[in-house]
C-alpha atoms as a PDB file:
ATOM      1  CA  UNK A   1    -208.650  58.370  88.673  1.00  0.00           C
ATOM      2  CA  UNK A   2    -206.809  56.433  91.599  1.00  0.00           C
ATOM      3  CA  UNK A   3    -209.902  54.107  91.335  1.00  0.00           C
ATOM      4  CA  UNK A   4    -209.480  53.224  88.170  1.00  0.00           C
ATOM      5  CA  UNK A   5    -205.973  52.252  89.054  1.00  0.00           C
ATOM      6  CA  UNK A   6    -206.837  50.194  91.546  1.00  0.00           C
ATOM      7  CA  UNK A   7    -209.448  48.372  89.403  1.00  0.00           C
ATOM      8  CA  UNK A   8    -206.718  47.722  86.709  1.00  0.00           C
ATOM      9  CA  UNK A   9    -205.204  46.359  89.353  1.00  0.00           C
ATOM     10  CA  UNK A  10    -207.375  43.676  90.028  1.00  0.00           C
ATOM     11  CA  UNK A  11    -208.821  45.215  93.729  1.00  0.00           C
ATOM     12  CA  UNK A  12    -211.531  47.083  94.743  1.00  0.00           C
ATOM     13  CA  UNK A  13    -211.166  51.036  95.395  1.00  0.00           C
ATOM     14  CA  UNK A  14    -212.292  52.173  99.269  1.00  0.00           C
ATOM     15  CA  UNK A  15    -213.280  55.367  98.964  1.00  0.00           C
ATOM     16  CA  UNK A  16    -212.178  57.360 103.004  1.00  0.00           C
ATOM     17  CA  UNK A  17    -211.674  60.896 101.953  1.00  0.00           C
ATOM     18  CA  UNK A  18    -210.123  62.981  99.317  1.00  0.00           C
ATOM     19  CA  UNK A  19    -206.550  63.887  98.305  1.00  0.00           C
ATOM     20  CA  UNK A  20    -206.608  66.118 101.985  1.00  0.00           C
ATOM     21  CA  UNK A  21    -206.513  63.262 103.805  1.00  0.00           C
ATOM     22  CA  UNK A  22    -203.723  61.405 102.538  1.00  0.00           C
ATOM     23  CA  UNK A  23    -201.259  62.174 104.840  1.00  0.00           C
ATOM     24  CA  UNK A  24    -203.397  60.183 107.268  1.00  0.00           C
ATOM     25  CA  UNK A  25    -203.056  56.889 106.621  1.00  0.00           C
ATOM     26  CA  UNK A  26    -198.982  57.741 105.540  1.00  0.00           C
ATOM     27  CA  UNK A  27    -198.106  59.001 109.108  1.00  0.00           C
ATOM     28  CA  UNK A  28    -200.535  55.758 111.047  1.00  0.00           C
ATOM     29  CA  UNK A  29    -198.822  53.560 108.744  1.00  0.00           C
ATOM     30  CA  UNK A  30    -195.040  54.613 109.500  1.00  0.00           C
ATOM     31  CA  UNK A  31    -195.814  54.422 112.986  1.00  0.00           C
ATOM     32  CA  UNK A  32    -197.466  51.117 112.322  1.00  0.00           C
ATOM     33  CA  UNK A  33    -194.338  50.169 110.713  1.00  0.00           C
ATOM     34  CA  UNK A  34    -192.243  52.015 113.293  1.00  0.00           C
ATOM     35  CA  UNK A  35    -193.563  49.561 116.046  1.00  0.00           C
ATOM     36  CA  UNK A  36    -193.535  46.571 114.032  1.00  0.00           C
ATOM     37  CA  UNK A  37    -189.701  46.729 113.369  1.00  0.00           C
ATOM     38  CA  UNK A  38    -189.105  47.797 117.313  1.00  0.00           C
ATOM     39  CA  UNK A  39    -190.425  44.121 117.957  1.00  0.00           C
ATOM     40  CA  UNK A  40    -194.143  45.301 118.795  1.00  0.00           C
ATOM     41  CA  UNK A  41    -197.137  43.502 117.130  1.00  0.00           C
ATOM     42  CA  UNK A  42    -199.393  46.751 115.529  1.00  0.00           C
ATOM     43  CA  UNK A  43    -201.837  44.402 115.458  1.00  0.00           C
ATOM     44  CA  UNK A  44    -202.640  44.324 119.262  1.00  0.00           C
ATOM     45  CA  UNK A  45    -203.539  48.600 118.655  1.00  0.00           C
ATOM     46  CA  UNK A  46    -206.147  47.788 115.761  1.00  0.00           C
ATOM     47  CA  UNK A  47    -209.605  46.083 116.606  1.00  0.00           C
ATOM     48  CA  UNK A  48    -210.509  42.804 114.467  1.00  0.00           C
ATOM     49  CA  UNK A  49    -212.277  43.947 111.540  1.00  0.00           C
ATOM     50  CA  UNK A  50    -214.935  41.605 112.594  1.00  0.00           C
ATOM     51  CA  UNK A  51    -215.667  44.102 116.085  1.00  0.00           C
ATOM     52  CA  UNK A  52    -215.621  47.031 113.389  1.00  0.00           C
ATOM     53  CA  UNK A  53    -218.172  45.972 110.835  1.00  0.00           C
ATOM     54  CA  UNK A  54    -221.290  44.008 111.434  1.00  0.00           C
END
């Protein structure tokens, strides 16, 4: 169902889990968020995708 959605919405689902696992990407992104307004670039935690994916 939520890919559907996303489809309607012009973008391309990414399947990583089911409903269980939600809460995961909720909590990294307020902490994400949490450094970003502190004046911190998140960015410098996270890899380039590029170094991720071949």
């Amino acid at each position: 169902m939520v890919g559907t959605l996303v489809r309607d919405l012009g973008h391309t689902p990414l399947t990583v889990g089911g409903l269980e696992r939600a809460a995961c990407p909720e909590t990294a992104t307020a902490f994400l968020v949490g450094l970003w307004h502190t004046g911190h670039d998140p960015r410098t935690l996270l890899p380039p995708l590029t170094a991720v994916r071949p």
